[in-house]
C-alpha atoms as a PDB file:
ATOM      1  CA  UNK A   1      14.082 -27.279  32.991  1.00  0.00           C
ATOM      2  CA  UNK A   2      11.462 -26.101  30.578  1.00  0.00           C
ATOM      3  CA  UNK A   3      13.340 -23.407  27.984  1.00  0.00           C
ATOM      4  CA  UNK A   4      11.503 -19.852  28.326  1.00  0.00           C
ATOM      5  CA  UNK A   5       9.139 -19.005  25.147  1.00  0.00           C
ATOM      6  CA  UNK A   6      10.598 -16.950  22.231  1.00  0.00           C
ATOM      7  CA  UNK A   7       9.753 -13.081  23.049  1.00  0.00           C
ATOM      8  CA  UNK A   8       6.902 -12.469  20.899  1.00  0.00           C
ATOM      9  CA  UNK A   9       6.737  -9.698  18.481  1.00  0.00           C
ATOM     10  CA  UNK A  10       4.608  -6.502  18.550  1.00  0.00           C
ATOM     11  CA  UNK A  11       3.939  -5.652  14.589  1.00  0.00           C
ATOM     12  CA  UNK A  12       2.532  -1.586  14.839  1.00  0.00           C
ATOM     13  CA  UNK A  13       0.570  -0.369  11.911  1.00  0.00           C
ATOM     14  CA  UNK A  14       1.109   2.720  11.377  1.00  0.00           C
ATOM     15  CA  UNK A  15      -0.583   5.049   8.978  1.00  0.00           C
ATOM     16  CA  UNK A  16      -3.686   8.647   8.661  1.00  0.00           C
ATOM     17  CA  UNK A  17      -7.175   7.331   9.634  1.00  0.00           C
ATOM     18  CA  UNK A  18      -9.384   5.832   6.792  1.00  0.00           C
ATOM     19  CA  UNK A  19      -6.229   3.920   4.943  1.00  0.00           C
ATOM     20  CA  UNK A  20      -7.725   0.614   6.194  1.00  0.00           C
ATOM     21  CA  UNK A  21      -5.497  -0.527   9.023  1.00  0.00           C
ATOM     22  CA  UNK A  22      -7.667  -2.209  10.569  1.00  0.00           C
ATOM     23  CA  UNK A  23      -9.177  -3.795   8.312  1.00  0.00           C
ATOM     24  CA  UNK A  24      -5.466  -5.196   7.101  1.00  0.00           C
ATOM     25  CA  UNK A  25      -5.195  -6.223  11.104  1.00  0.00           C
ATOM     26  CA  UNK A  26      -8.477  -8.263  11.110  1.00  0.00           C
ATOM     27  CA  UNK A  27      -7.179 -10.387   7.770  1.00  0.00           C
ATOM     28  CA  UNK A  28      -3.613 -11.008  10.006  1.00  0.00           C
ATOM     29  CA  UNK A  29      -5.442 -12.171  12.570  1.00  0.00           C
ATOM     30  CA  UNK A  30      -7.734 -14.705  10.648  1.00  0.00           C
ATOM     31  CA  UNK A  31      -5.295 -16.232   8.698  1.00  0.00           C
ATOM     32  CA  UNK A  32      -1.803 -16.317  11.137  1.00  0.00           C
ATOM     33  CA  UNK A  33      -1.537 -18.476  14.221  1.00  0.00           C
ATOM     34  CA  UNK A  34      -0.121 -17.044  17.514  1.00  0.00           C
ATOM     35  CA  UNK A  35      -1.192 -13.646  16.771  1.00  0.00           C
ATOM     36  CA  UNK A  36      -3.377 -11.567  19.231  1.00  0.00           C
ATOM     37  CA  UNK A  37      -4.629  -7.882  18.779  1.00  0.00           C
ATOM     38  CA  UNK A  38      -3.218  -5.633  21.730  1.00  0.00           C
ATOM     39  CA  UNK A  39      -6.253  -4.180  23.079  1.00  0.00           C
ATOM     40  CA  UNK A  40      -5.265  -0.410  23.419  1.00  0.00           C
ATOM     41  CA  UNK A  41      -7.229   2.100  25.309  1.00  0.00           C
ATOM     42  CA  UNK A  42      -9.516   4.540  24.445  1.00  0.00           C
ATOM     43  CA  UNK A  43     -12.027   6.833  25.110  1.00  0.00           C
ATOM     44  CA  UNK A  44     -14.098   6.708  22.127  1.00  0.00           C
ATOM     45  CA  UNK A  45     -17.449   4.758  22.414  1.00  0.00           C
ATOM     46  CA  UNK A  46     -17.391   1.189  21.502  1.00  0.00           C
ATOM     47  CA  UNK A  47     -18.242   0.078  17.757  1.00  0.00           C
ATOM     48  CA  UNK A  48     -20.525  -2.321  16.499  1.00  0.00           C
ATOM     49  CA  UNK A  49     -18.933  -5.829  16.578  1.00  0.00           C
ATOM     50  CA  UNK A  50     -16.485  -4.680  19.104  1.00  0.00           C
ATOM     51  CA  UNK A  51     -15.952  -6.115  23.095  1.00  0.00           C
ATOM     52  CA  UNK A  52     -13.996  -4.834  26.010  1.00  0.00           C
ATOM     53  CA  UNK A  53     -11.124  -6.132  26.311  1.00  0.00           C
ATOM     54  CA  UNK A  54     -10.389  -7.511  23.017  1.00  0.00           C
ATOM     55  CA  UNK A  55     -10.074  -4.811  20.616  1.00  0.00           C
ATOM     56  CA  UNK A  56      -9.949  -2.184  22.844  1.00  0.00           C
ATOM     57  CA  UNK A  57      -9.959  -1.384  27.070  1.00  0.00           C
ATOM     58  CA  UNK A  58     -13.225   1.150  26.251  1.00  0.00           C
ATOM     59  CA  UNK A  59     -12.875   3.525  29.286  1.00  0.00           C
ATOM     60  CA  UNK A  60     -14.340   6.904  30.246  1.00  0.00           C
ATOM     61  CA  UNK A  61     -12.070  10.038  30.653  1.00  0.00           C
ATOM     62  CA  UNK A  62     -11.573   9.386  33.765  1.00  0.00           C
ATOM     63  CA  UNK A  63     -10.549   5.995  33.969  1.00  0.00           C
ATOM     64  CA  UNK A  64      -8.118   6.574  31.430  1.00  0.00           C
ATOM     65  CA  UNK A  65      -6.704   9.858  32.945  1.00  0.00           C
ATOM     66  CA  UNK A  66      -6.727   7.614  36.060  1.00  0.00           C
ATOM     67  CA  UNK A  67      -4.090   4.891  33.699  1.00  0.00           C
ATOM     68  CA  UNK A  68      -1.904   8.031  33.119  1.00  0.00           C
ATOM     69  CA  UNK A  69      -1.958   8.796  37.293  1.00  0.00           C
ATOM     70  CA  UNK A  70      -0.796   5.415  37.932  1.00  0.00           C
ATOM     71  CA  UNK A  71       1.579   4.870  34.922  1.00  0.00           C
ATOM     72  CA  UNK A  72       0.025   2.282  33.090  1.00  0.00           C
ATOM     73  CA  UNK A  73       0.521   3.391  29.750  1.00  0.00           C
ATOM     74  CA  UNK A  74       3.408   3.189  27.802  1.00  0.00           C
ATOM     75  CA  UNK A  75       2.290   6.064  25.892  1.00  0.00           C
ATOM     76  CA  UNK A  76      -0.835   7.958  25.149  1.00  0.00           C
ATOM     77  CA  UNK A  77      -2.211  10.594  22.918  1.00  0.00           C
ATOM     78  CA  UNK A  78      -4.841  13.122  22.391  1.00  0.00           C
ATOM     79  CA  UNK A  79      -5.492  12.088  18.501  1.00  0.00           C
ATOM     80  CA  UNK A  80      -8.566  14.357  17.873  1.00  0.00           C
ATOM     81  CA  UNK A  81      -9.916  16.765  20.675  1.00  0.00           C
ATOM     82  CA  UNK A  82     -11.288  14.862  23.711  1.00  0.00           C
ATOM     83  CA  UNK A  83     -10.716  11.745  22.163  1.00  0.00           C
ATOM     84  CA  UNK A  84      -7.494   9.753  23.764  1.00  0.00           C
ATOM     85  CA  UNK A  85      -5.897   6.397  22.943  1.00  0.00           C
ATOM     86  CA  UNK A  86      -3.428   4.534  24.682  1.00  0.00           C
ATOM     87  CA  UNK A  87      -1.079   1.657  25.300  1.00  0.00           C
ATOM     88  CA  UNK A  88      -1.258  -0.261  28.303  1.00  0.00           C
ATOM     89  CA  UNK A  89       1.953  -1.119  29.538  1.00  0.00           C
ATOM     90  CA  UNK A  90       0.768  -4.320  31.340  1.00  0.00           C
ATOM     91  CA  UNK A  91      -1.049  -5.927  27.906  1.00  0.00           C
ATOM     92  CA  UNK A  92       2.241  -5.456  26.027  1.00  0.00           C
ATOM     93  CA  UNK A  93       4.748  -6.660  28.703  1.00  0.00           C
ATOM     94  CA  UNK A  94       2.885  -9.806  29.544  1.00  0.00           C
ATOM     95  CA  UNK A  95       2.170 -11.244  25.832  1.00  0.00           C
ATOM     96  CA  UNK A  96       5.661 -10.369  24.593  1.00  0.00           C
ATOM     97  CA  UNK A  97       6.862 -12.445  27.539  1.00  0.00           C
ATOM     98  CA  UNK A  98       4.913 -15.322  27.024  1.00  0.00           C
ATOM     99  CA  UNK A  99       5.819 -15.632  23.476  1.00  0.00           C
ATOM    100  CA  UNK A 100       3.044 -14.382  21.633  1.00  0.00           C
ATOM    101  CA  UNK A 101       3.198 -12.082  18.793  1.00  0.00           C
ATOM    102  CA  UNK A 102       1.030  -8.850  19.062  1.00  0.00           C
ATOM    103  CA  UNK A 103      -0.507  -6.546  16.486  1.00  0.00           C
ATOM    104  CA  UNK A 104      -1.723  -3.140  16.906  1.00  0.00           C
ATOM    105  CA  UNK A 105      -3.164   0.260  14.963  1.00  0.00           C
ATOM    106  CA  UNK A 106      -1.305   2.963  16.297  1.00  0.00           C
ATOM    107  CA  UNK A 107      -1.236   6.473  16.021  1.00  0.00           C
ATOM    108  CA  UNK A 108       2.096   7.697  14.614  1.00  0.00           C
ATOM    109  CA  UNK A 109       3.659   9.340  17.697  1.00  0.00           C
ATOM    110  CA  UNK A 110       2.905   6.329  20.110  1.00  0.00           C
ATOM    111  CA  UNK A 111       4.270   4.042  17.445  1.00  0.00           C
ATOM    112  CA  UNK A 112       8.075   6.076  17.730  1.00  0.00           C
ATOM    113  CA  UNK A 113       7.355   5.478  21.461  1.00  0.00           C
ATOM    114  CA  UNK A 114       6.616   1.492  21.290  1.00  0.00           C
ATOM    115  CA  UNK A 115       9.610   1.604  19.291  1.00  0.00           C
ATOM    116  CA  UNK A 116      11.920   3.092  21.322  1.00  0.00           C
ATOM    117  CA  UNK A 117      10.609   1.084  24.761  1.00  0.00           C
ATOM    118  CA  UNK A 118      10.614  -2.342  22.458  1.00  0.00           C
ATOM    119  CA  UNK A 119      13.713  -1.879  20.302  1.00  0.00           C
ATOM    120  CA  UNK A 120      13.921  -5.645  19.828  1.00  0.00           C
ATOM    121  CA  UNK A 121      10.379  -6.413  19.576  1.00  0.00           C
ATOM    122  CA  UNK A 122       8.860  -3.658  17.829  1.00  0.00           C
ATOM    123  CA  UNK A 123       7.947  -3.561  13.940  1.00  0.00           C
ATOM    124  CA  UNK A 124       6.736  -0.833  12.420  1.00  0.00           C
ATOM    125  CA  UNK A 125       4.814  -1.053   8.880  1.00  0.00           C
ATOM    126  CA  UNK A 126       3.305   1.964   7.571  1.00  0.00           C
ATOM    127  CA  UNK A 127      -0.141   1.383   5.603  1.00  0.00           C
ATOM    128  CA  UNK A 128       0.018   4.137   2.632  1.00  0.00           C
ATOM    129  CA  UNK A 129      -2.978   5.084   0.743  1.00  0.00           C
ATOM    130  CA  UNK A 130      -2.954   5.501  -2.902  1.00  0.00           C
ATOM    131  CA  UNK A 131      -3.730   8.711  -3.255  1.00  0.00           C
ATOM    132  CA  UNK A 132      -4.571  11.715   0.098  1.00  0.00           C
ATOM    133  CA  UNK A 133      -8.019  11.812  -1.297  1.00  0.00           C
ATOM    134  CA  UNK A 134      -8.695   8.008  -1.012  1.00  0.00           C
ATOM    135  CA  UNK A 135      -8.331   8.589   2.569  1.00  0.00           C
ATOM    136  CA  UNK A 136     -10.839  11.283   2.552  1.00  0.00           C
ATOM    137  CA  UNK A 137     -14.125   8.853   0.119  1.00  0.00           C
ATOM    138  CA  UNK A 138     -13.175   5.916   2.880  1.00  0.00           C
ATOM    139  CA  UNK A 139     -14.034   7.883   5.696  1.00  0.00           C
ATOM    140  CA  UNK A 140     -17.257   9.364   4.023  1.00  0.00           C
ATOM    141  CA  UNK A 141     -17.882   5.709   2.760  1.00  0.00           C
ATOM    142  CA  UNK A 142     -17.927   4.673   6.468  1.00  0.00           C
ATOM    143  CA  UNK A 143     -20.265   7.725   7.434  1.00  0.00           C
ATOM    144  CA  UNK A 144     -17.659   9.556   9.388  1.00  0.00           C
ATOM    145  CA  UNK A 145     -18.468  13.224  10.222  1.00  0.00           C
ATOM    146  CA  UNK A 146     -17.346  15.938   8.051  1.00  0.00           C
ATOM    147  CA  UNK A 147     -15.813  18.141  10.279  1.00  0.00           C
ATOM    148  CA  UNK A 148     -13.775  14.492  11.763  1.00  0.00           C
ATOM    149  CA  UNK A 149     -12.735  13.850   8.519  1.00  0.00           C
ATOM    150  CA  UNK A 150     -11.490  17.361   7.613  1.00  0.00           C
ATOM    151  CA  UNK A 151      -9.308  17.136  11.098  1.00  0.00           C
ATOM    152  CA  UNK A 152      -7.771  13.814  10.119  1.00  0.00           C
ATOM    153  CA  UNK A 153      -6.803  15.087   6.449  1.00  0.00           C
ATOM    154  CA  UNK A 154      -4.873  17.685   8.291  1.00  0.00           C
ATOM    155  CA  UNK A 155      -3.316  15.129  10.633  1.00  0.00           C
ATOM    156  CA  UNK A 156      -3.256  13.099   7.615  1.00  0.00           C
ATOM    157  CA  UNK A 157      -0.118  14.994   6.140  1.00  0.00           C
ATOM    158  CA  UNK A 158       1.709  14.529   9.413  1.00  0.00           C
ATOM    159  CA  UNK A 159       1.295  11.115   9.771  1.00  0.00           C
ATOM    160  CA  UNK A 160       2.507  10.619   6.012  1.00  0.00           C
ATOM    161  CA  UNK A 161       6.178  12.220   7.136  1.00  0.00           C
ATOM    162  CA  UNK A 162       6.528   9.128   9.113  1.00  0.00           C
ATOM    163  CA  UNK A 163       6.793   6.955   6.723  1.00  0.00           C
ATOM    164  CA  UNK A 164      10.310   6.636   5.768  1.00  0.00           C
ATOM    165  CA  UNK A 165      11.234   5.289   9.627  1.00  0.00           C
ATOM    166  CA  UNK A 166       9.314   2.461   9.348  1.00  0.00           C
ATOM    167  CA  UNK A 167      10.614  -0.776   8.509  1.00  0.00           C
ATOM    168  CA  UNK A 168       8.436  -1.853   5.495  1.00  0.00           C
ATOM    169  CA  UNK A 169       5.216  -0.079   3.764  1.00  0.00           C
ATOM    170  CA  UNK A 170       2.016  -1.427   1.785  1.00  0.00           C
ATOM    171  CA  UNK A 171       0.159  -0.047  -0.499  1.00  0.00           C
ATOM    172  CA  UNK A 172      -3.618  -0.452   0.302  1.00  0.00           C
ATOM    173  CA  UNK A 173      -4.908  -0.227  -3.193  1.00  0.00           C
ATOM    174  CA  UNK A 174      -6.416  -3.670  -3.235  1.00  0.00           C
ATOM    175  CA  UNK A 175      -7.242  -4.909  -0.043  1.00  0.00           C
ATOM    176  CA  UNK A 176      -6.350  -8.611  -0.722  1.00  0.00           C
ATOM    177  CA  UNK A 177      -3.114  -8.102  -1.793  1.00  0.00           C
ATOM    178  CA  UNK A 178      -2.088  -5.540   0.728  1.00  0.00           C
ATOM    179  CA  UNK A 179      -3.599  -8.141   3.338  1.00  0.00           C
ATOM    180  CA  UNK A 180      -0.950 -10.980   1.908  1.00  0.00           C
ATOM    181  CA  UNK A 181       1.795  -8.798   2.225  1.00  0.00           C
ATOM    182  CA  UNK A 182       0.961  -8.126   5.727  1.00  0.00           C
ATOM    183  CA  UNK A 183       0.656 -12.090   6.216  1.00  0.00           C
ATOM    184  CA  UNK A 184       4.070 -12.966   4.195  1.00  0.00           C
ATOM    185  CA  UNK A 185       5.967  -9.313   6.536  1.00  0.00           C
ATOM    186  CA  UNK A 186       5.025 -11.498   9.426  1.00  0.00           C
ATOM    187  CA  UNK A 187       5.523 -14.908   8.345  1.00  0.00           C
ATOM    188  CA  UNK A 188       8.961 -14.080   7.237  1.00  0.00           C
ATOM    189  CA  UNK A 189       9.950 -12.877  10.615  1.00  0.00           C
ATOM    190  CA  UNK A 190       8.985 -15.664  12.159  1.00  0.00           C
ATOM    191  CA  UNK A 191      11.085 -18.082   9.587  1.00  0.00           C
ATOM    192  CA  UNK A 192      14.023 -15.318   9.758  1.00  0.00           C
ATOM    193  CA  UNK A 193      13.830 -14.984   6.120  1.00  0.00           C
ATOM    194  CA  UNK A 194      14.503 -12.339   4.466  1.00  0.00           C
ATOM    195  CA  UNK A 195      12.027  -9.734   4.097  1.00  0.00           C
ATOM    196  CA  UNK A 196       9.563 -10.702   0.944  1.00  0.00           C
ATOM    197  CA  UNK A 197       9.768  -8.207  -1.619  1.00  0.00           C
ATOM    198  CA  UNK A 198       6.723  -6.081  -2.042  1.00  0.00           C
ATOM    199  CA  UNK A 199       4.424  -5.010  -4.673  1.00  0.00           C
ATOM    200  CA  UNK A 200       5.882  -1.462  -4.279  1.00  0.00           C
ATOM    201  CA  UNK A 201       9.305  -0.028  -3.274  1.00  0.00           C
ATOM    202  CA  UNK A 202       9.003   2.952  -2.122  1.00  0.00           C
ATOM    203  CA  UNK A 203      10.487   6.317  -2.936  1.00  0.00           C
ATOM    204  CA  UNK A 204      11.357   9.155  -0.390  1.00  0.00           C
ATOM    205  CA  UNK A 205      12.131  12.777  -1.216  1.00  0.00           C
ATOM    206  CA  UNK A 206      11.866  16.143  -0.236  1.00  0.00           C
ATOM    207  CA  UNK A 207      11.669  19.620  -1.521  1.00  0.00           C
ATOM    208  CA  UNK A 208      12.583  23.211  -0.320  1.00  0.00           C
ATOM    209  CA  UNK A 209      10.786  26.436  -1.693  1.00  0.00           C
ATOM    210  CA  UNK A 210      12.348  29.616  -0.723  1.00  0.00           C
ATOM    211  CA  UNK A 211       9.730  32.252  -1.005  1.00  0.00           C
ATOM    212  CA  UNK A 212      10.053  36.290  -0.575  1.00  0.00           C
ATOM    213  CA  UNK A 213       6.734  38.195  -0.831  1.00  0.00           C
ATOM    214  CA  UNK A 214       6.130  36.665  -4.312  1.00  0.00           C
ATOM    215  CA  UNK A 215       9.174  35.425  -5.804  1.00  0.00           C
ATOM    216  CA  UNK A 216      10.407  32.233  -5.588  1.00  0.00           C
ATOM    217  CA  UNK A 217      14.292  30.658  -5.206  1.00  0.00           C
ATOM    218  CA  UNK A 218      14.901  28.302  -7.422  1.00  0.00           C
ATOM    219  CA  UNK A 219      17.477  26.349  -9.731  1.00  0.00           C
ATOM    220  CA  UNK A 220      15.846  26.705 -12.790  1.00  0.00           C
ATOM    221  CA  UNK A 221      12.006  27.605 -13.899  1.00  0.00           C
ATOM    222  CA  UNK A 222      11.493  23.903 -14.267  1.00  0.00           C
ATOM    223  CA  UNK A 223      13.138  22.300 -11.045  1.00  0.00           C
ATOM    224  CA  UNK A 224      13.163  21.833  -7.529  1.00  0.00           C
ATOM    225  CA  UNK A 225      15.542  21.990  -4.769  1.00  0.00           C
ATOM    226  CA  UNK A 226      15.168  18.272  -4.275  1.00  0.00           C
ATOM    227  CA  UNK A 227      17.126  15.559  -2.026  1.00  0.00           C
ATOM    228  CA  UNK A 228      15.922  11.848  -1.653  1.00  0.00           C
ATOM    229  CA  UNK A 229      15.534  11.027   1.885  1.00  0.00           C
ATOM    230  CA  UNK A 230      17.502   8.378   3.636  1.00  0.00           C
ATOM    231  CA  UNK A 231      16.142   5.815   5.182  1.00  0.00           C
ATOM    232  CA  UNK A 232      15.027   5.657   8.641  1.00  0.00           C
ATOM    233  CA  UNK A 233      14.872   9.668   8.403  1.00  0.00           C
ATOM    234  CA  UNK A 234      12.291  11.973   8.614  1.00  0.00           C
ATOM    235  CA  UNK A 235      11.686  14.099   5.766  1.00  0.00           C
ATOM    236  CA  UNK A 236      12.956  17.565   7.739  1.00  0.00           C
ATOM    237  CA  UNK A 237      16.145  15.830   8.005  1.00  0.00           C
ATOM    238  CA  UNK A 238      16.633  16.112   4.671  1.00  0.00           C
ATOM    239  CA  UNK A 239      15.108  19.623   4.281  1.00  0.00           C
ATOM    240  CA  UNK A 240      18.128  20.961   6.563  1.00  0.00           C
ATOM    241  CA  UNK A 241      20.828  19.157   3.885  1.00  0.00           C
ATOM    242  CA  UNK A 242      19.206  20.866   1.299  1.00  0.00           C
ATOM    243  CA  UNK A 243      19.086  24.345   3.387  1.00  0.00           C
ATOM    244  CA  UNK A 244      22.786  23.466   4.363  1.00  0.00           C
ATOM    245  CA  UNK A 245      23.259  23.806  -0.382  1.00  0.00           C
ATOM    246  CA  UNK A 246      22.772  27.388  -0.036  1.00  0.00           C
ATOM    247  CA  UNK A 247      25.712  29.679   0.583  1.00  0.00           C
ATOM    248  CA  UNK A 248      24.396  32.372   0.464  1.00  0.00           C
ATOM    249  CA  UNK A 249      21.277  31.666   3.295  1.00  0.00           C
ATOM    250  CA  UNK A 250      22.696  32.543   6.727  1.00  0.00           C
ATOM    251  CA  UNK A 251      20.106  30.530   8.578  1.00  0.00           C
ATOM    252  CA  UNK A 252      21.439  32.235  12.222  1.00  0.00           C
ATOM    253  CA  UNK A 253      20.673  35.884  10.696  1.00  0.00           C
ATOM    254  CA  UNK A 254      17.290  35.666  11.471  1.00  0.00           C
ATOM    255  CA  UNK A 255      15.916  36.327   8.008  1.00  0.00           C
ATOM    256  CA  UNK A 256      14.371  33.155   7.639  1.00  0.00           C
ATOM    257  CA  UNK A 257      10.797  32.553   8.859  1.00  0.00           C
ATOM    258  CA  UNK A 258      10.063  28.674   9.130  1.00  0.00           C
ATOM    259  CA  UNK A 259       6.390  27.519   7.695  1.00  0.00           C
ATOM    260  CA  UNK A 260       7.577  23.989   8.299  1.00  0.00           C
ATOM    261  CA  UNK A 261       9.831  23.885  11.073  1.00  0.00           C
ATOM    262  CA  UNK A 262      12.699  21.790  10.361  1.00  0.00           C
ATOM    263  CA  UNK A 263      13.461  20.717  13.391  1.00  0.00           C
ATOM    264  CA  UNK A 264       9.758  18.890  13.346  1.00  0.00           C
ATOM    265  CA  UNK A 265       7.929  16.359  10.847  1.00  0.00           C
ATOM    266  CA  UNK A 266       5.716  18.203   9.240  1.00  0.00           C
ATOM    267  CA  UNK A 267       5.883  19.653   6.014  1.00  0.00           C
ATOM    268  CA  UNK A 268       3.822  22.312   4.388  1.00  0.00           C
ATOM    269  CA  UNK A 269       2.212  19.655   1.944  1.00  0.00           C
ATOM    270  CA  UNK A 270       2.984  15.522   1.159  1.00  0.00           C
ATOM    271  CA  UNK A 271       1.853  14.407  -2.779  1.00  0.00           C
ATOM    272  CA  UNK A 272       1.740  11.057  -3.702  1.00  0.00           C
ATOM    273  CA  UNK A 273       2.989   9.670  -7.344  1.00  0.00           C
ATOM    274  CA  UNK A 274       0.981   6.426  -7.957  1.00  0.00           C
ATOM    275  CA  UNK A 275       0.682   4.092 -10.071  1.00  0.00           C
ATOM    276  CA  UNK A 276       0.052   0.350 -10.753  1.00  0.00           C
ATOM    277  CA  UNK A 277       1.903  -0.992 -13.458  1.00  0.00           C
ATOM    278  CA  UNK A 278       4.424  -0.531 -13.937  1.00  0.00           C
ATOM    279  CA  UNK A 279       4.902  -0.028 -10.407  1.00  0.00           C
ATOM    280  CA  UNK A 280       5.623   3.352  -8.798  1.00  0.00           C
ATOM    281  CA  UNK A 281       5.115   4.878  -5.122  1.00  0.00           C
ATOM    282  CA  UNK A 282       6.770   8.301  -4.500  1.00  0.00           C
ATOM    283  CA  UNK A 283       6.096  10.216  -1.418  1.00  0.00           C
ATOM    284  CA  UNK A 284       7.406  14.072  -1.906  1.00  0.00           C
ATOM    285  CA  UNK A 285       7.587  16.287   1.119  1.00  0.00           C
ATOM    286  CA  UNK A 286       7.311  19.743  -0.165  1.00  0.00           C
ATOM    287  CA  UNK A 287       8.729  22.281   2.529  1.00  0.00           C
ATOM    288  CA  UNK A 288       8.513  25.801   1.919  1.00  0.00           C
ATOM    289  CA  UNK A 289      10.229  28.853   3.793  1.00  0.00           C
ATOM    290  CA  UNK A 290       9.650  32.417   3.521  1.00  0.00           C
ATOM    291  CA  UNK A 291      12.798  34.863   3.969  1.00  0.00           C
ATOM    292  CA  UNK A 292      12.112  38.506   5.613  1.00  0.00           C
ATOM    293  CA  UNK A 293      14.836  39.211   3.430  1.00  0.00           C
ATOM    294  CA  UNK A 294      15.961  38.122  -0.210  1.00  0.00           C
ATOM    295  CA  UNK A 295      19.471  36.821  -0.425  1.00  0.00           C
ATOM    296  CA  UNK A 296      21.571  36.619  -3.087  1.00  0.00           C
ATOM    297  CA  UNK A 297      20.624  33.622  -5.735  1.00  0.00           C
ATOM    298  CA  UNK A 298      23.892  31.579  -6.163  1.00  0.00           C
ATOM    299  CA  UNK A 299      25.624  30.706  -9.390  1.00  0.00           C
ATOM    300  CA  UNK A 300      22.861  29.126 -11.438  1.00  0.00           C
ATOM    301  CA  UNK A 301      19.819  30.306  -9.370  1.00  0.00           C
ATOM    302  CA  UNK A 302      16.947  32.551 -10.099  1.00  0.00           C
ATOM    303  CA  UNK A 303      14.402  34.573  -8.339  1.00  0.00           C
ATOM    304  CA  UNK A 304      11.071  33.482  -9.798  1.00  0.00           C
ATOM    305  CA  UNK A 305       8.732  36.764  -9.886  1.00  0.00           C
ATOM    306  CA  UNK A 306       5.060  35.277  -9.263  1.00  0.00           C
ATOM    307  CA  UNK A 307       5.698  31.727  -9.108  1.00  0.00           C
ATOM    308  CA  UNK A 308       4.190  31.170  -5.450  1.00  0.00           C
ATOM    309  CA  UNK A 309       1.196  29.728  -7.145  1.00  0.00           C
ATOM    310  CA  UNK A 310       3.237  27.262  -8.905  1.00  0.00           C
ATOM    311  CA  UNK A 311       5.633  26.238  -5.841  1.00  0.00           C
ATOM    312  CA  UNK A 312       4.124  22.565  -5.344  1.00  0.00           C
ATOM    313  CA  UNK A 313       3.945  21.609  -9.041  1.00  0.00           C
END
């Protein structure tokens, strides 16, 4: 009796628009064996160099909306208005069986979905950028549309949040290193190694603001309400532990307003701390809440008169 392939593996990139995913992708798939791109569907019109059915299933609204009638997607998305991407469920199923490993640029919310439908499969590495405005000179340097480039910023600090729930990140600051991590993430898998250390090791954390009219909450002039996210959390997670600090903030009272609900992944702004050597990667989720009321500061605390302005320095 002939012994059934290995399941193959479905590596997801995940990461905003213009932090070279698929660029990363194309270097995987020219230098690894067994590795196929999972042609997702889409709506947007085909690219130079691209073919049906390779990189993408290019379809017309209604063929894809005719996917979704039929439930053959795993998951799909509206990522910018009128323009939808998808996963078919048929492309993913039959390669995984067969043994062969898949890789994939996915939008952030399909990629929790993948996930969650391919728990043993599924591996999600988040492509960071090396700064937000990198993301915005790489779109401009590929002659993307202004007003398509000032929606994917905005998206842009979304899809940063997801980060920490990924399994491994990579630092696209020089494309031929970031392209041999990718290679050695995958590699390693397959050997059952352990996973190869990379260039940068990330660091998580979030902040909470409490604003009223003005004045701002906070320990001291000079610091943050800060808590370093755990990992495999989303940054809100860790906005509620710091919420749950304050005593004196009845939550259920109704006197706060949330900017950045913490029940969701955004946050009200995501900075970056870069830098080479010697090496450093911090992602800080700044989340910032405005009280109808003030409370009282506890021991130690301070109302800040003024210091909106300076909430996200």
């Amino acid at each position: 009796m002939t012994a059934s392939p290995k399941p193959g593996s479905l590596y997801v990139l995940v990461g905003p628009g213009g932090v070279g995913k698929n660029t990363l992708m194309r270097y995987a798939l020219t230098y690894l064996d067994n590795l196929s791109q999972l042609a997702t569907a889409t709506t947007r019109p085909m690219r130079p160099g691209e073919q049906h059915n390779r990189e993408r299933l290019f379809l017309s609204l209604e063929q894809f909306q005719d996917m979704i009638r039929h439930n053959e997607l795993i998951e799909h998305q509206e990522v910018t208005p009128g323009l939808f991407y998808g996963v078919p469920r048929q492309s993913v199923d039959v390669m995984i069986e067969a043994g062969v490993d898949l890789i994939a640029d996915i939008e952030v919310f399909g990629a929790m979905i993948l996930r969650r439908e391919y728990p043993q499969n599924a591996v999600l590495i988040f492509v960071a950028p090396p700064s937000i405005d990198s993301l915005a000179v790489r779109m401009r340097e590929r002659g993307t549309d202004e007003t398509l480039i000032a929606d994917r910023m905005e998206r842009a600090q979304i899809e940063m949040t997801y980060a920490p729930v990924c399994q491994s990140l990579i630092v696209n600051d020089d494309l031929d290193a970031a392209a041999r991590e990718l290679c050695g993430l995958i590699q390693s898998r397959r050997d059952h190694a352990l996973s190869p250390r990379l260039r940068f090791q990330p660091e998580f954390e979030a902040r909470v603001t409490l604003i009223h009219n003005d004045a701002v909450l906070r320990p001291s002039p000079d610091h943050h309400l800060r808590e370093r996210v755990r990992s495999g959390e989303l940054p809100s997670a860790s906005a509620l532990r710091l919420l749950a600090r304050i005593p004196s903030l009845q939550r259920d009272a109704g006197r706060l307003t949330v900017d950045a609900r913490p029940d969701a992944p955004s946050a009200s702004a995501v900075e970056i701390a870069y830098q080479a050597e010697p090496p450093l990667y911090r992602l800080i989720y700044h989340f910032q809440y405005q009280l109808d009321t003030p409370i009282e500061a506890p021991d130690g605390w301070t109302w800040l008169t003024g210091a909106y302005t300076d909430t996200l320095r």
